[in-house]
C-alpha atoms as a PDB file:
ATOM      1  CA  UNK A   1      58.481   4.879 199.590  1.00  0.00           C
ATOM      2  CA  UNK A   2      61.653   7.254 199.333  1.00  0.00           C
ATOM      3  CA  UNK A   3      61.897   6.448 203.676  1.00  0.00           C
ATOM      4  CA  UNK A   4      61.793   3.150 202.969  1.00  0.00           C
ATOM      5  CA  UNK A   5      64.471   3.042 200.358  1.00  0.00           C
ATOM      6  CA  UNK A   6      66.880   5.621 202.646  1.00  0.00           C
ATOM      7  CA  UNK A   7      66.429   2.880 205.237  1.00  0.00           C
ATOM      8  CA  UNK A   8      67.294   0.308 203.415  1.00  0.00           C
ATOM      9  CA  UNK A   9      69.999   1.947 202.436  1.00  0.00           C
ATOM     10  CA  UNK A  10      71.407   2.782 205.240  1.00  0.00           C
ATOM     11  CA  UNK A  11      70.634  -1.004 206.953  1.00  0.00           C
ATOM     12  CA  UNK A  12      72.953  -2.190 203.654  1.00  0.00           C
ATOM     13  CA  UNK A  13      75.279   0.351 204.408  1.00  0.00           C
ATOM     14  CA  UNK A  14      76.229  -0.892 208.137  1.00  0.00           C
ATOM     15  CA  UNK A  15      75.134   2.825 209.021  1.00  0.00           C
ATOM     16  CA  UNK A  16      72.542   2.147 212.083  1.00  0.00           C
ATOM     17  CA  UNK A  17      74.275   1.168 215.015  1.00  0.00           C
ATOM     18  CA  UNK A  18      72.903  -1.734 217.001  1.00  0.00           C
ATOM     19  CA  UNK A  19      72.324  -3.186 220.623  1.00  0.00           C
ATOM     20  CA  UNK A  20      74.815  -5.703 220.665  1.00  0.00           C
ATOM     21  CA  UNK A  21      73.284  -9.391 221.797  1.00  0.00           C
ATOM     22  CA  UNK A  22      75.000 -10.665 225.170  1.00  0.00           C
ATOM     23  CA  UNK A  23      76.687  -7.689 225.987  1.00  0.00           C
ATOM     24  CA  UNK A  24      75.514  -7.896 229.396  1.00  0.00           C
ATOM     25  CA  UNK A  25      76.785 -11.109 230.023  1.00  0.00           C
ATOM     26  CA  UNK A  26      80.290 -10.443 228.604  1.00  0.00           C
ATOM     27  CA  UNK A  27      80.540  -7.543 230.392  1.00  0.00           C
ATOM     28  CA  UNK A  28      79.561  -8.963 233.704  1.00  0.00           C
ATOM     29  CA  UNK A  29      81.492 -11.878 233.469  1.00  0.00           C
ATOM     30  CA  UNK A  30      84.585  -9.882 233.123  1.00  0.00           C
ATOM     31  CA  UNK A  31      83.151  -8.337 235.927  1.00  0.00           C
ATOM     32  CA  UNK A  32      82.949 -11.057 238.013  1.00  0.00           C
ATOM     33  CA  UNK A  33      86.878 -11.902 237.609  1.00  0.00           C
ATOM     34  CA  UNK A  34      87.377  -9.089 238.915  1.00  0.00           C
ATOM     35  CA  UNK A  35      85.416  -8.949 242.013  1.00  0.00           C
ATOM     36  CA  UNK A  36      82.904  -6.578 240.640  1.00  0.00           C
ATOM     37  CA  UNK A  37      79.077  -6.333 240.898  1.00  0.00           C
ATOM     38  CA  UNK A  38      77.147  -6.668 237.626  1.00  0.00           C
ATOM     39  CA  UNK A  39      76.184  -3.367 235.347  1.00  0.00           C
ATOM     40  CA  UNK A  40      72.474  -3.449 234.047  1.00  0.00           C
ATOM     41  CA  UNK A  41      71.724  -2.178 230.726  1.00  0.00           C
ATOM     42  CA  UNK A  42      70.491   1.937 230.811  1.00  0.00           C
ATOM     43  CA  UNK A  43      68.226   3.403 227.987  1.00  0.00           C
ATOM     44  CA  UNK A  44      70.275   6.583 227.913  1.00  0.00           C
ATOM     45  CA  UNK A  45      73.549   4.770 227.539  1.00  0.00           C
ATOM     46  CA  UNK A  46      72.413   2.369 224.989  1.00  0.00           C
ATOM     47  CA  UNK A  47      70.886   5.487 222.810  1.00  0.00           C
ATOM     48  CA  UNK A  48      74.593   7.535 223.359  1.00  0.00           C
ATOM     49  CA  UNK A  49      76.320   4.544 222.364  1.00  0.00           C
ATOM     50  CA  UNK A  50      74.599   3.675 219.398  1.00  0.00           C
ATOM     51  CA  UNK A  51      74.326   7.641 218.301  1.00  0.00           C
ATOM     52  CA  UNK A  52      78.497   7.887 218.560  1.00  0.00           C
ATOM     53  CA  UNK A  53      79.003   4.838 216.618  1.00  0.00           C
ATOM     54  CA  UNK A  54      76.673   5.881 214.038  1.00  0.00           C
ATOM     55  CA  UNK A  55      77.906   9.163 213.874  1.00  0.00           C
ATOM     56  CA  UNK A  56      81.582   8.188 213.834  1.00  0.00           C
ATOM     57  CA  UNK A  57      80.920   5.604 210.888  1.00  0.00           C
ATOM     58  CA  UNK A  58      78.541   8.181 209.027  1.00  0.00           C
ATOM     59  CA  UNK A  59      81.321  10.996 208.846  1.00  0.00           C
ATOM     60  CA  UNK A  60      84.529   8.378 208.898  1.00  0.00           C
ATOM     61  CA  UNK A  61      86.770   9.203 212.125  1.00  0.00           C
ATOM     62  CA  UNK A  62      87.326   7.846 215.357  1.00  0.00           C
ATOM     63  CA  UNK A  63      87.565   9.850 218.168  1.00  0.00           C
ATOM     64  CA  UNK A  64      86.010  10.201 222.079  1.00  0.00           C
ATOM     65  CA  UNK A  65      85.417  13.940 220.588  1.00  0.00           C
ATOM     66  CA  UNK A  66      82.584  14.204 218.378  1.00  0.00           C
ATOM     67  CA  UNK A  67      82.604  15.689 215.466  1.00  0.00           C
ATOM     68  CA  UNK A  68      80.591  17.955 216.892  1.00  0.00           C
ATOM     69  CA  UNK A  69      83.072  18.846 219.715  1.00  0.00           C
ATOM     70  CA  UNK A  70      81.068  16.921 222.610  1.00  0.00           C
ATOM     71  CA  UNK A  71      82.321  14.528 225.543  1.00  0.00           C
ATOM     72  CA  UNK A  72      80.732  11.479 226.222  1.00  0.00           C
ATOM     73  CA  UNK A  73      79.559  13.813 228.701  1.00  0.00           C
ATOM     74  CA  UNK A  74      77.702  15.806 226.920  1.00  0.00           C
ATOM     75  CA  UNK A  75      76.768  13.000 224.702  1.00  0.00           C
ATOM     76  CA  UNK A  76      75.081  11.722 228.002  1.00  0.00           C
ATOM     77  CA  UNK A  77      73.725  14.255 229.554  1.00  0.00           C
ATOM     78  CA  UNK A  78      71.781  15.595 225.869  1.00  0.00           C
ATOM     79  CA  UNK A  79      69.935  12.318 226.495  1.00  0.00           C
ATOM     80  CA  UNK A  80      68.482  13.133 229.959  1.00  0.00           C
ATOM     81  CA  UNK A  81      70.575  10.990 232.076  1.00  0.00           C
ATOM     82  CA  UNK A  82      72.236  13.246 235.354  1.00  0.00           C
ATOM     83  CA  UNK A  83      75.717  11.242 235.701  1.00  0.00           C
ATOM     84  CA  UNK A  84      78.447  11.495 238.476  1.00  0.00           C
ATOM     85  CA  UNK A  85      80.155   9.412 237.034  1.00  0.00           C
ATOM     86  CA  UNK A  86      81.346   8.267 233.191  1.00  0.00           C
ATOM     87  CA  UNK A  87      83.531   6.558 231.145  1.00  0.00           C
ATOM     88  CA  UNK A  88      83.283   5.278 227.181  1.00  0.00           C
ATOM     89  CA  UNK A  89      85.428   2.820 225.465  1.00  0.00           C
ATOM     90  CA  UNK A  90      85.409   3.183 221.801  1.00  0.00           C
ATOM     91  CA  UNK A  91      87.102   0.183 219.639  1.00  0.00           C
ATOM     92  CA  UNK A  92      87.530  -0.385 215.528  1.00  0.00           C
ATOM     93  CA  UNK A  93      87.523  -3.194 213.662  1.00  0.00           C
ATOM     94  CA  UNK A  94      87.147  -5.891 215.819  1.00  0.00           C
ATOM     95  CA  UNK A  95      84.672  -8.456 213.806  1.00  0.00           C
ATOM     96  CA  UNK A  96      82.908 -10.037 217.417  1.00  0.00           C
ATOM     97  CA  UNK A  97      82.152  -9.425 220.724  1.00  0.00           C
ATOM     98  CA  UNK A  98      84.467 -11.638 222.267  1.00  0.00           C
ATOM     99  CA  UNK A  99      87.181  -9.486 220.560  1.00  0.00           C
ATOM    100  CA  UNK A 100      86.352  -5.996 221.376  1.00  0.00           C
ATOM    101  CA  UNK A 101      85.674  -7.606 224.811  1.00  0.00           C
ATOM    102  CA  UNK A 102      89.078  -9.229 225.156  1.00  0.00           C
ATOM    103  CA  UNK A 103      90.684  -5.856 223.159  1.00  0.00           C
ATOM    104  CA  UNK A 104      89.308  -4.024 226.069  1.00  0.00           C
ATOM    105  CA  UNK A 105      90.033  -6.395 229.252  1.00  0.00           C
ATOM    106  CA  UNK A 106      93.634  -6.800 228.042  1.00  0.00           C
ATOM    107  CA  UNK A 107      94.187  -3.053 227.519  1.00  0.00           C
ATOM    108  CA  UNK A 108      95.162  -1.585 231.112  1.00  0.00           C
ATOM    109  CA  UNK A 109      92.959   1.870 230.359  1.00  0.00           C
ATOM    110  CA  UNK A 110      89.639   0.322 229.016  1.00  0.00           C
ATOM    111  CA  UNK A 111      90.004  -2.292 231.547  1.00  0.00           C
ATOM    112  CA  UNK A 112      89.643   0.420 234.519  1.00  0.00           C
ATOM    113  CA  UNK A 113      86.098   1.563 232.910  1.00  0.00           C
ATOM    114  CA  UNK A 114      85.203  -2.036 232.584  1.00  0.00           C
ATOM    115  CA  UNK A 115      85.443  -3.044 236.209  1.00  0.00           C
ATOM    116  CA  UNK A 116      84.871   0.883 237.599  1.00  0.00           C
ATOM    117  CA  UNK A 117      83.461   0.942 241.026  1.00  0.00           C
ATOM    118  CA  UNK A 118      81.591   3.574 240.644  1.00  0.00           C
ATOM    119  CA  UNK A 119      80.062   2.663 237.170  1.00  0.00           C
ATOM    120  CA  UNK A 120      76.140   0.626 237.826  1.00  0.00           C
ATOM    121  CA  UNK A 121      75.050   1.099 234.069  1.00  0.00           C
ATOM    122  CA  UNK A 122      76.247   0.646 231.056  1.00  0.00           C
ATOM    123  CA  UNK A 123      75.301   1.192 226.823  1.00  0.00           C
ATOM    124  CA  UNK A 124      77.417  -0.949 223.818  1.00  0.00           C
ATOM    125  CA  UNK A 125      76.690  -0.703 220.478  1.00  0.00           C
ATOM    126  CA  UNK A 126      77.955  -1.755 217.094  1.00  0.00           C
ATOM    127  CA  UNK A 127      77.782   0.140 213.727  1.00  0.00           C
ATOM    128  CA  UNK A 128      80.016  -0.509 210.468  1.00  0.00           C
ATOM    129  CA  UNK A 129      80.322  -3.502 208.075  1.00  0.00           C
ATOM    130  CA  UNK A 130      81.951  -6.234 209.986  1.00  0.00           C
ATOM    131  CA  UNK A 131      84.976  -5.357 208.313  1.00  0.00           C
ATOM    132  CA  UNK A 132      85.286  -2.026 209.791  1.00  0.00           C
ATOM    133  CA  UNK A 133      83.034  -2.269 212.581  1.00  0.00           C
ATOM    134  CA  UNK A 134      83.066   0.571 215.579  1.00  0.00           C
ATOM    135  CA  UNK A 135      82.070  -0.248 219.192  1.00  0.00           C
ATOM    136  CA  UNK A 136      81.194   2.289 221.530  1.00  0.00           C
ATOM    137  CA  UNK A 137      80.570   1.524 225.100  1.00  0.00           C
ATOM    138  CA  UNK A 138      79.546   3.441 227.672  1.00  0.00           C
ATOM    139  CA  UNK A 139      79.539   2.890 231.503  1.00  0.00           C
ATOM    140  CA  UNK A 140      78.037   5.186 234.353  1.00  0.00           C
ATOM    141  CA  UNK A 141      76.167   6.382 237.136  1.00  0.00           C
ATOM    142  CA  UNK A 142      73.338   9.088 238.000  1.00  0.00           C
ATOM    143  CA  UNK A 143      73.835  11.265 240.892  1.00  0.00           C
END
């Protein structure tokens, strides 16, 4: 009973980060514009994303350090996945996909890890109220 009640606390809280629905197709479509091939969705990305925006909401900052010092890097490579290459975008605030999305297209920096050559998967997650929501994405690719 006392799990259940920590969960639903947490759910109420905005604390759990999410998969965010029709990331993929954002993302690609973006893509696309740009002359790039479409990213498919990675288990290990998805899991780093959604731990940094948890954590980041959990202990309030914002940062592509975490709190405990890691990269996304490290973040990465803690959940199994052997990268050569890596990139995150991290956002706040931004109340819908189609915001964070155009936040990031329009921004010169987040744009390059958006349409990356070298990137072929990629992780976005959501945690936060919708208020102060924080997105982390995460693009890569395994050696």
């Amino acid at each position: 009973m006392r799990a259940l009640l920590v969960c639903l606390c947490l759910l109420a809280s905005g604390a759990l980060a999410d998969p965010v629905p029709g990331a993929a197709a954002s993302l690609n479509g973006y893509r696309a514009q740009a002359g790039r091939p479409a990213l498919t969705e990675h288990p290990a990305l998805q899991a780093t994303a959604e731990a940094h925006a948890r954590d980041m909401v959990q202990r309030r900052y914002f940062s592509h350090t975490g709190a405990d010092g890691s990269s996304v890097g490290d973040r990465l490579r803690a959940q199994g996945y052997r990268w050569c290459h890596v990139a995150e975008n991290i956002a706040k605030g931004q109340t819908s996909l189609g915001q964070v999305m155009d936040g990031w297209f329009f921004s010169p920096g987040h744009r390059t890890n958006m349409i990356a050559r070298d990137a072929v998967h990629f992780g976005l997650a959501r945690s936060g109220t919708a208020k102060d929501a924080v997105w982390v994405m995460v693009f890569a690719r395994p050696c």
